[in-house]
Protein backbone atom coordinates (compact mmCIF):
# COMPACT_ATOMS: atom_id res chain seq x y z
CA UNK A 1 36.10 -14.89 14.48
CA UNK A 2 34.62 -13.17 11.18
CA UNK A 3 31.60 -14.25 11.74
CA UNK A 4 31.14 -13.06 15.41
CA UNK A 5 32.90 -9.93 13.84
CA UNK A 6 30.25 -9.59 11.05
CA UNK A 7 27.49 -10.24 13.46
CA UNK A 8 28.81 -7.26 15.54
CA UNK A 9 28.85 -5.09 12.63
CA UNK A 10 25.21 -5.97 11.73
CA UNK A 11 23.94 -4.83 15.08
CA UNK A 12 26.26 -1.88 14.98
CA UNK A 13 24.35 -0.82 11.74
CA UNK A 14 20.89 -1.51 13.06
CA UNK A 15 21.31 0.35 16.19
CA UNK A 16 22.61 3.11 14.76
CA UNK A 17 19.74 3.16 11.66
CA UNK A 18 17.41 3.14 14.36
CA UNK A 19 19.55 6.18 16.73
CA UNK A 20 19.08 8.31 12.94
CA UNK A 21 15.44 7.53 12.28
CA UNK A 22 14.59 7.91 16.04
CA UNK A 23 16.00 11.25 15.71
CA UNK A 24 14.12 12.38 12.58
CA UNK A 25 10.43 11.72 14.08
CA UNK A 26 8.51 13.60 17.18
CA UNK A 27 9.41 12.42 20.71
CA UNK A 28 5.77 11.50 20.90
CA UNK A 29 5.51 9.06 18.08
CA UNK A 30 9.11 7.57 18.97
CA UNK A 31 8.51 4.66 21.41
CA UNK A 32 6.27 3.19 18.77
CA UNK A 33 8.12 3.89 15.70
CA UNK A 34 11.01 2.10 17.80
CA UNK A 35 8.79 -0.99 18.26
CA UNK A 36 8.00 -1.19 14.73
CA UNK A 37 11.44 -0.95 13.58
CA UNK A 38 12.00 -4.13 16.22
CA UNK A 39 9.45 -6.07 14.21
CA UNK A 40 11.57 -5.86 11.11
C-alpha cells in the first residue's frame, strides 16, 4: 500500500512539473518541450 501510494505521488509531481513548465514556454515550442521532458 505505501508503495503504490508513493508511486502515485511521484507521478502526481511529474505531471504537474510538466502542467507548470508547459505553461511557462510558447504554445509553439510546447509539444516538443513536452517530449523532451518524457525522455527524462
Amino acid at each position: 500500500m505505501i508503495k503504490h501510494w508513493a508511486m502515485k505521488c511521484h507521478h502526481r509531481f511529474w505531471v504537474h512539473k510538466t502542467a507548470n513548465v508547459s505553461n511557462k514556454v510558447l504554445k509553439a515550442v510546447q509539444p516538443k518541450m513536452k517530449e523532451a521532458l518524457h525522455d527524462i
